[in-house]
N, C-alpha and C. Protein backbone atom coordinates (compact mmCIF):
# COMPACT_ATOMS: atom_id res chain seq x y z
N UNK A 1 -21.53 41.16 -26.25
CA UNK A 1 -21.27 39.91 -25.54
C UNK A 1 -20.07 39.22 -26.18
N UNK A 2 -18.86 38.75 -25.51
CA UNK A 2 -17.97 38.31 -25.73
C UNK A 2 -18.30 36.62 -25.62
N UNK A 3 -17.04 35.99 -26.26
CA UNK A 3 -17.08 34.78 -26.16
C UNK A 3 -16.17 34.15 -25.26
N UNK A 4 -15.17 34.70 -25.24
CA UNK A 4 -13.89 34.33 -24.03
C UNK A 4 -14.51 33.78 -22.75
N UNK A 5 -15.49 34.28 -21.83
CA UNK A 5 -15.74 33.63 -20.92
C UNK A 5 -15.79 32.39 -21.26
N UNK A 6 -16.73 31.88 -22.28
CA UNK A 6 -17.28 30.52 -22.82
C UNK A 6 -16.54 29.48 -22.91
N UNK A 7 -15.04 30.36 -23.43
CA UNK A 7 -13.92 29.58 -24.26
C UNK A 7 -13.01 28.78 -22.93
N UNK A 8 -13.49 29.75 -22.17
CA UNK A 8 -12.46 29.68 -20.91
C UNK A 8 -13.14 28.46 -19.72
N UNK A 9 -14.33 29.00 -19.67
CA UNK A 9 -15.05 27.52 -19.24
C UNK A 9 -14.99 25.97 -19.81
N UNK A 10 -14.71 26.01 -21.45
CA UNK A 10 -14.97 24.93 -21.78
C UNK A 10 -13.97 24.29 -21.68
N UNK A 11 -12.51 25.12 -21.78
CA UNK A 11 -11.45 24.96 -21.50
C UNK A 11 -10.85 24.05 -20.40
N UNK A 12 -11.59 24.99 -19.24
CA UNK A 12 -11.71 24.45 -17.85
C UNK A 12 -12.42 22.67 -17.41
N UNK A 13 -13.46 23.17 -18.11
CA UNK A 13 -13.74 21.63 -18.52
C UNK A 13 -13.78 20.47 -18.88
N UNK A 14 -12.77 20.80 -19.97
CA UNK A 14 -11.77 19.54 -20.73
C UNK A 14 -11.08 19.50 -20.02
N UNK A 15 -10.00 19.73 -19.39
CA UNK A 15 -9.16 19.79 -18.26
C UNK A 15 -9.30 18.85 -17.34
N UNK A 16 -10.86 19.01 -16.58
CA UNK A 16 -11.17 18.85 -15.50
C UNK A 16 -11.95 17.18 -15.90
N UNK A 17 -12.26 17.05 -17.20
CA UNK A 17 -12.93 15.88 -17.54
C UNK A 17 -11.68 15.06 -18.02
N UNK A 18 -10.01 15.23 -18.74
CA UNK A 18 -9.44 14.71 -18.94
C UNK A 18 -8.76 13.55 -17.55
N UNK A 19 -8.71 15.09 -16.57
CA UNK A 19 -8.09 14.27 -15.10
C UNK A 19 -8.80 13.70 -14.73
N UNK A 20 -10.31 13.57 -14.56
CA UNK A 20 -11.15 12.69 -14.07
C UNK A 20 -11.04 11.36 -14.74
N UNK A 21 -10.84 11.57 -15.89
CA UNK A 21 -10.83 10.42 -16.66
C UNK A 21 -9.73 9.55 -16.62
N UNK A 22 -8.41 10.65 -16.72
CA UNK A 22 -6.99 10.03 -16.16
C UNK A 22 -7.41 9.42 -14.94
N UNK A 23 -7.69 9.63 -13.84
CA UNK A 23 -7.65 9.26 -12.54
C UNK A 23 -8.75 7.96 -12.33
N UNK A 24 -9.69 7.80 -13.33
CA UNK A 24 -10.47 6.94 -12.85
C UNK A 24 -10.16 5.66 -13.70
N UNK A 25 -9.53 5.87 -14.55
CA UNK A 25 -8.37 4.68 -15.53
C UNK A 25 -7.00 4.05 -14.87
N UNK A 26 -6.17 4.99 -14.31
CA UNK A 26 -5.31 4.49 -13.26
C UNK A 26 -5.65 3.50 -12.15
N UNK A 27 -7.03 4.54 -11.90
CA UNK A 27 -7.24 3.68 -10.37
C UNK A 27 -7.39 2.03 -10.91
N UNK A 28 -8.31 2.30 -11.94
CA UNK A 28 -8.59 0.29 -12.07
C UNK A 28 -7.63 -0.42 -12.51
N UNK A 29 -6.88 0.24 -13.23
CA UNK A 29 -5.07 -0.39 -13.16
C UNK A 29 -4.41 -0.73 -12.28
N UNK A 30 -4.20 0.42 -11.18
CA UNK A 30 -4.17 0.08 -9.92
C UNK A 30 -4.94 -0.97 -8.99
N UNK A 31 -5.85 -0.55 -9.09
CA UNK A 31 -6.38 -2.32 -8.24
C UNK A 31 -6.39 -3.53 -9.03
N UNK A 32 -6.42 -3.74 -9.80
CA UNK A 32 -5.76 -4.71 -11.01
C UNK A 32 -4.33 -5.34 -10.20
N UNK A 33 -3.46 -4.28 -10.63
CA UNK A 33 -2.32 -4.76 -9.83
C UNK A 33 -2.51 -4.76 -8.77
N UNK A 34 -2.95 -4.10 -7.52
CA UNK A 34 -3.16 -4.98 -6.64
C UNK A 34 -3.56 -5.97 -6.09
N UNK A 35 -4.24 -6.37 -7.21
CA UNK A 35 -5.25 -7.70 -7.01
C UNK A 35 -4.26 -9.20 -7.75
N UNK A 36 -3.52 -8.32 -8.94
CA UNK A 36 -2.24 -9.46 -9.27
C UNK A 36 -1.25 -9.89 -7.58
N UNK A 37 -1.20 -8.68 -7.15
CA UNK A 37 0.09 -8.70 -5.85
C UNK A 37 -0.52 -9.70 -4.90
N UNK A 38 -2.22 -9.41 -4.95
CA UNK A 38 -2.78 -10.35 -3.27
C UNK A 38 -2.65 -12.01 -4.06
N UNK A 39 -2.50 -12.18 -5.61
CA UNK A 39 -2.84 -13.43 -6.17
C UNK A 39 -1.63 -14.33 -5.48
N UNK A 40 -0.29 -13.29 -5.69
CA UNK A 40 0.96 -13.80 -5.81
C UNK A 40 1.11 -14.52 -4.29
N UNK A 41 0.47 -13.42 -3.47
CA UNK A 41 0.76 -13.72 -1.92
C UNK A 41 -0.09 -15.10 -1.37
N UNK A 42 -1.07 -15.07 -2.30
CA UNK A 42 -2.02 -16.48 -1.60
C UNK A 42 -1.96 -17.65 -2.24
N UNK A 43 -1.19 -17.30 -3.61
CA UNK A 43 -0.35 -18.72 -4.39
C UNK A 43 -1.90 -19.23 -5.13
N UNK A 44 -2.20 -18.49 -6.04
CA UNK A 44 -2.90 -18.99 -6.92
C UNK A 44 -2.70 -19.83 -7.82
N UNK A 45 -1.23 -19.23 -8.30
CA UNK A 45 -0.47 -20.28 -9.65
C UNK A 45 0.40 -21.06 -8.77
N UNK A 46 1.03 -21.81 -9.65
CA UNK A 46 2.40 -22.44 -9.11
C UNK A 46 3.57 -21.93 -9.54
N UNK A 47 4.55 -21.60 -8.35
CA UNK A 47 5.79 -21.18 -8.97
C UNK A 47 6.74 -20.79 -7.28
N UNK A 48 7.86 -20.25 -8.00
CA UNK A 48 8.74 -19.79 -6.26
C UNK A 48 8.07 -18.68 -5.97
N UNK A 49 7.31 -17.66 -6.73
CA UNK A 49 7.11 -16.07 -6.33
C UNK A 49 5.65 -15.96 -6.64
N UNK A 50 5.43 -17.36 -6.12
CA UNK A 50 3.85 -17.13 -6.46
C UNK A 50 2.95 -17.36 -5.08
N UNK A 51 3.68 -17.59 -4.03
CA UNK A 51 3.20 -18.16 -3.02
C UNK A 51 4.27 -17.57 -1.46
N UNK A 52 4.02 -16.65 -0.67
CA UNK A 52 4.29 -16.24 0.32
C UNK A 52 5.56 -17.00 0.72
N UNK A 53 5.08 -17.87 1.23
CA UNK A 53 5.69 -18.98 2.16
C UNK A 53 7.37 -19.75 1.28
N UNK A 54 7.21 -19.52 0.37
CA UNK A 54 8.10 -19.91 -0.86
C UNK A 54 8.93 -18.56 -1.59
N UNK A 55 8.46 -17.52 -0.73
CA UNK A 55 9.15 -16.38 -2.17
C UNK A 55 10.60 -16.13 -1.13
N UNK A 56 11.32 -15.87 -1.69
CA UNK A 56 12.97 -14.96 -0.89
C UNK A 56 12.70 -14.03 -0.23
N UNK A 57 13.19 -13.66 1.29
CA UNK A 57 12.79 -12.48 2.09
C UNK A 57 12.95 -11.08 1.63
N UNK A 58 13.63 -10.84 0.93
CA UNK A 58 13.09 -9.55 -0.34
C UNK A 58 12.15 -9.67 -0.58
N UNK A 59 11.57 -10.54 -1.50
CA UNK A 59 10.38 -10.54 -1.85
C UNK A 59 9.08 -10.46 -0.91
N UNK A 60 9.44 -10.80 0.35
CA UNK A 60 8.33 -11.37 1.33
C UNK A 60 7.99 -10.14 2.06
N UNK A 61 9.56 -9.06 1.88
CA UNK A 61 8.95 -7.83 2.44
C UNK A 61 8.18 -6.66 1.42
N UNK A 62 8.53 -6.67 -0.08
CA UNK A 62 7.94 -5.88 -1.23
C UNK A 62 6.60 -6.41 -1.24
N UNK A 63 6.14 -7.87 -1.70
CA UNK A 63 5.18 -8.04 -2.38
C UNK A 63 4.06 -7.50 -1.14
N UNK A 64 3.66 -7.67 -0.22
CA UNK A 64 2.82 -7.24 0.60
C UNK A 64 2.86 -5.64 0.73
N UNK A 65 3.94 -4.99 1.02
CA UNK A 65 3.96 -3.51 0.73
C UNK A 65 3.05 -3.05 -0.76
N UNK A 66 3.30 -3.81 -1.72
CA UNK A 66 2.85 -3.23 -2.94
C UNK A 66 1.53 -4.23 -3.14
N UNK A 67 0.92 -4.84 -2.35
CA UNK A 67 -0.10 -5.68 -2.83
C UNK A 67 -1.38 -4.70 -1.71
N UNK A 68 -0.33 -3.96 -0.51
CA UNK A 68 -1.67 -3.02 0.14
C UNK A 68 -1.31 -1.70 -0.65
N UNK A 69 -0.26 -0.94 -1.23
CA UNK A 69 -0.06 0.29 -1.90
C UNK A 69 -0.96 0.93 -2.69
N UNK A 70 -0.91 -0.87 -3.89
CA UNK A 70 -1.45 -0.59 -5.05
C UNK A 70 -3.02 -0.59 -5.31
N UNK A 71 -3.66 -1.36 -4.22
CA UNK A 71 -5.47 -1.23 -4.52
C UNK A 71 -5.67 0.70 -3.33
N UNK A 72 -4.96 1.20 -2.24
CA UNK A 72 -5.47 1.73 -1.89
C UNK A 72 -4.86 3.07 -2.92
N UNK A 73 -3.86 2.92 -3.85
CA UNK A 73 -3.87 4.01 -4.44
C UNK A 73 -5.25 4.02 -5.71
N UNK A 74 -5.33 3.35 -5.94
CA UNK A 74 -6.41 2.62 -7.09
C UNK A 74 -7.66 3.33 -6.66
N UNK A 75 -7.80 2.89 -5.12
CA UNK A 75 -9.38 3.85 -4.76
C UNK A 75 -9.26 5.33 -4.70
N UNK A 76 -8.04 5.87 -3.76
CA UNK A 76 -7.88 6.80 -3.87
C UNK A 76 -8.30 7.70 -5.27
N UNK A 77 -7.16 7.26 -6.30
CA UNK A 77 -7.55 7.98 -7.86
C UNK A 77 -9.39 7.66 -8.26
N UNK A 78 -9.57 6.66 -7.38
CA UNK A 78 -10.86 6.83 -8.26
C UNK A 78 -11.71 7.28 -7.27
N UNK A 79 -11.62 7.70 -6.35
CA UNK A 79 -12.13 8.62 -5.65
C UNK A 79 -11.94 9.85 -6.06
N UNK A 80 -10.93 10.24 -6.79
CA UNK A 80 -10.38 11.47 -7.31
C UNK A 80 -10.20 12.09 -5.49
N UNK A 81 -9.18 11.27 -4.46
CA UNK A 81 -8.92 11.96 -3.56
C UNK A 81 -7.59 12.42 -3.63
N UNK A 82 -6.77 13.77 -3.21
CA UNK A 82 -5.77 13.95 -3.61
C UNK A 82 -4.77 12.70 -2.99
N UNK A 83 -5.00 12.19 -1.76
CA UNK A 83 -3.91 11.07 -0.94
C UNK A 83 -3.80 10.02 -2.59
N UNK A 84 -4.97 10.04 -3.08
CA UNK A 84 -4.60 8.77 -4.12
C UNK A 84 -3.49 9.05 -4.60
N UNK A 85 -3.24 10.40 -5.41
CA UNK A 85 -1.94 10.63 -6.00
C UNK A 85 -0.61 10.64 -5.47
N UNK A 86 -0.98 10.59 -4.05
CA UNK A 86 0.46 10.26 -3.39
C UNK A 86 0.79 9.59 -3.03
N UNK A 87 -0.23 8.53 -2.52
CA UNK A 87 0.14 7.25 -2.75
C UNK A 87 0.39 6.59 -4.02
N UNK A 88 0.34 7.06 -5.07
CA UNK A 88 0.78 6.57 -6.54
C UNK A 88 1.73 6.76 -6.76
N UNK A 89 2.22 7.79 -6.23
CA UNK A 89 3.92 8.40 -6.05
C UNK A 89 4.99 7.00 -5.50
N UNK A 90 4.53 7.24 -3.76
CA UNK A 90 4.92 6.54 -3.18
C UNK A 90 5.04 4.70 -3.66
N UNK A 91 4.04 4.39 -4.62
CA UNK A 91 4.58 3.17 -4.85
C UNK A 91 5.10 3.08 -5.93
N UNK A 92 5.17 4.03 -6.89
CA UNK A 92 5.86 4.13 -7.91
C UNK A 92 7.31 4.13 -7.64
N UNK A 93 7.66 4.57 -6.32
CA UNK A 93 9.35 4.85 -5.31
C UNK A 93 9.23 3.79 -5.18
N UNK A 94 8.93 3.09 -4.51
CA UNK A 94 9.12 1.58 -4.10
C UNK A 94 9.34 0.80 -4.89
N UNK A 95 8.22 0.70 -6.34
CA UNK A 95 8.40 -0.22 -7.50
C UNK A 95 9.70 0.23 -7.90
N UNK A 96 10.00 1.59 -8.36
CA UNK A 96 11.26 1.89 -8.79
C UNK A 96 12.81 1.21 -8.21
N UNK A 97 12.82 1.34 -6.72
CA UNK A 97 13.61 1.33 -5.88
C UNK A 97 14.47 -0.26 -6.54
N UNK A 98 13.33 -0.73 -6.28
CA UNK A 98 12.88 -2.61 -6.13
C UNK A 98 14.14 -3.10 -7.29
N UNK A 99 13.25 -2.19 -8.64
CA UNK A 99 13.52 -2.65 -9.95
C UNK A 99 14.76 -2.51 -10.41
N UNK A 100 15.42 -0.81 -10.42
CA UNK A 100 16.45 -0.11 -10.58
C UNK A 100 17.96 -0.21 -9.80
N UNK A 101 17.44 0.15 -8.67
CA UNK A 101 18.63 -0.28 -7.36
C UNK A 101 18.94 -1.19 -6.56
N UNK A 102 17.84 -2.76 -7.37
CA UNK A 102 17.70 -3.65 -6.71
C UNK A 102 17.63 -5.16 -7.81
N UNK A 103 18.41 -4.95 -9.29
CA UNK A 103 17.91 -5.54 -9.94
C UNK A 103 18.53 -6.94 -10.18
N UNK A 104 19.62 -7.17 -9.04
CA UNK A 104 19.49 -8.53 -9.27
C UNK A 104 18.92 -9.31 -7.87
N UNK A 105 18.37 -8.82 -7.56
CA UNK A 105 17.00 -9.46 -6.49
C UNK A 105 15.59 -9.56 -7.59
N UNK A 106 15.21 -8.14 -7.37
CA UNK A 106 13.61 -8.06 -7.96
C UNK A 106 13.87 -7.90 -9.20
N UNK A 107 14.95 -8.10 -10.14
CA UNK A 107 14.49 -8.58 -11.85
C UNK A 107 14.75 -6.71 -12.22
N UNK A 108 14.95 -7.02 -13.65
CA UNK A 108 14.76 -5.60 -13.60
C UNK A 108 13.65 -5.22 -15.02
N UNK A 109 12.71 -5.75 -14.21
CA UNK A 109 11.32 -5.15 -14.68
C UNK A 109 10.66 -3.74 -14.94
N UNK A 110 10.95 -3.06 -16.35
CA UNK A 110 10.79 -1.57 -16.25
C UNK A 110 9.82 -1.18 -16.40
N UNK A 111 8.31 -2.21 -17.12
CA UNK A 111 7.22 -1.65 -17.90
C UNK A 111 6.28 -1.12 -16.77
N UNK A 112 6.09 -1.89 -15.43
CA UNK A 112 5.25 -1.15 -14.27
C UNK A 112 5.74 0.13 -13.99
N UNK A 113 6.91 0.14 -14.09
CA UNK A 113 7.30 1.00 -13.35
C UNK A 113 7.49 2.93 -14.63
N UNK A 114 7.57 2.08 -15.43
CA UNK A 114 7.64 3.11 -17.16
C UNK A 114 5.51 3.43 -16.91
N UNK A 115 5.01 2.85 -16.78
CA UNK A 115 3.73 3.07 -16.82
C UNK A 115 3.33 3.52 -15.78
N UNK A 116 3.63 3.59 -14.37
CA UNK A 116 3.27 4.24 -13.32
C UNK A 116 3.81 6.02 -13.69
N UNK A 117 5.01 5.48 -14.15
CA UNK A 117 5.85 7.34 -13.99
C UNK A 117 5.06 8.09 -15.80
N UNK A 118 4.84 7.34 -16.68
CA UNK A 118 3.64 8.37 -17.92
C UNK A 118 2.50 8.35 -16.93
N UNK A 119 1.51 7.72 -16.24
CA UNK A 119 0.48 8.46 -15.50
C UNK A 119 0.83 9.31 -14.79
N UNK A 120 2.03 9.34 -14.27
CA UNK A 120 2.15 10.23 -12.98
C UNK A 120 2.36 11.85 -14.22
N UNK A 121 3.11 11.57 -14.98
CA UNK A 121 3.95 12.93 -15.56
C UNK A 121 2.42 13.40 -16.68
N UNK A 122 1.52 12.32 -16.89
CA UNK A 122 0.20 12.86 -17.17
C UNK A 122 -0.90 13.74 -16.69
N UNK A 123 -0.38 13.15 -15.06
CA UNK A 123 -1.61 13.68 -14.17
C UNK A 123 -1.06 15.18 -13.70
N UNK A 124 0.42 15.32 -14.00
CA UNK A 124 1.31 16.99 -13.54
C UNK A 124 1.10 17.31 -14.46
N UNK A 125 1.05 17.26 -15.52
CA UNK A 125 0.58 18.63 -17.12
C UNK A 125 -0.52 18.73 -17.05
N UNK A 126 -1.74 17.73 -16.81
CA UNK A 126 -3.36 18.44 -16.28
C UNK A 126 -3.51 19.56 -15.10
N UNK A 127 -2.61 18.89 -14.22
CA UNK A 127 -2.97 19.36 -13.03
C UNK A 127 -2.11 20.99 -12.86
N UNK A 128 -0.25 21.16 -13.59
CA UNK A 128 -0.15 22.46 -14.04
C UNK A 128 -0.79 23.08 -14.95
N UNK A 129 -1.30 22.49 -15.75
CA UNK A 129 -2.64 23.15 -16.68
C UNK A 129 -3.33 24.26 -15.90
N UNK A 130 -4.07 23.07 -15.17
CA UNK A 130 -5.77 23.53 -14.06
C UNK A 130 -4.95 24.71 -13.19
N UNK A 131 -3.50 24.76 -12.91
CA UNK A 131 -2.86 26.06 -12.16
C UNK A 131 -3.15 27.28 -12.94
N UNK A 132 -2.20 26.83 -13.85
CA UNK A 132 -2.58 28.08 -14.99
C UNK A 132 -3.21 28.98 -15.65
N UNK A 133 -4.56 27.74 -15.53
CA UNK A 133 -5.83 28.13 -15.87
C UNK A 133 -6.67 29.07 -14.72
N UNK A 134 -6.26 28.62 -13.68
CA UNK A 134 -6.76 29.31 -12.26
C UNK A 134 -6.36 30.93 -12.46
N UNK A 135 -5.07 30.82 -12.22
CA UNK A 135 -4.01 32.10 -12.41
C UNK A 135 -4.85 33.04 -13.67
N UNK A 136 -4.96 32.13 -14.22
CA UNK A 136 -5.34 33.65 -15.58
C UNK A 136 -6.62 33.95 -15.44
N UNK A 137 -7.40 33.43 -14.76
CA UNK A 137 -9.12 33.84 -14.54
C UNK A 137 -8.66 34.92 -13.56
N UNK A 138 -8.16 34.48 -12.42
CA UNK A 138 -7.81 35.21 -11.47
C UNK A 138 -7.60 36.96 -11.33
């Protein structure tokens, strides 16, 4: 009796418990921020970009894009459904867009956007892992 099967399961397992774990940590980050984005839109605090009706039409068209993006990517990952991850993509493009090619409108705010793209480049080395791992059982 060999041990390799064993090694190879448990293997499989850490893997499969790291991404779960990745994915169900994002998600509440994700609705977090989405739940910051719906604050901004219904003017909880006081300020110019805290309240719809008051923010610059840049703003009036992002913050609602990323205030529905960010809770349905949030469920998604914690659904562990694959759409979650692409919608994590997709607003990670947008946040990027906003920040980078847009930075004397939307500020040039890098840490959302530095923290969306390490989950994302986290969740592709698990997930080429779990390929790899497929391939060689195979």
């Amino acid at each position: 009796m060999t041990i390799e099967p064993f090694k190879q399961d448990r293997e499989k397992t850490l893997n499969r418990t790291l991404t779960v774990w990745l994915c169900r940590i994002a998600g509440l980050a994700l609705f977090g921020m989405g739940l910051f984005y719906w604050a901004r839109l219904i003017g909880v605090f006081d300020g110019p970009l805290w309240r719809f009706d008051l923010m610059p039409v840049w703003w009036r068209f992002a913050a609602p894009t990323l205030a529905v993006l960010y809770p349905v990517a949030g469920i998604g990952l914690w659904m562990l459904a694959s759409w979650g991850s692409v919608i994590w993509v997709l607003l990670t493009l947008v946040e990027g867009t906003m920040h980078f090619a847009f930075p004397q409108l939307f500020g040039a705010d890098i840490l959302p956007v530095s923290l969306n793209l390490t989950g994302l480049a986290l969740l592709a080395m698990l997930r080429i892992v779990a390929y790899f791992e497929s391939r060689r059982q195979s």
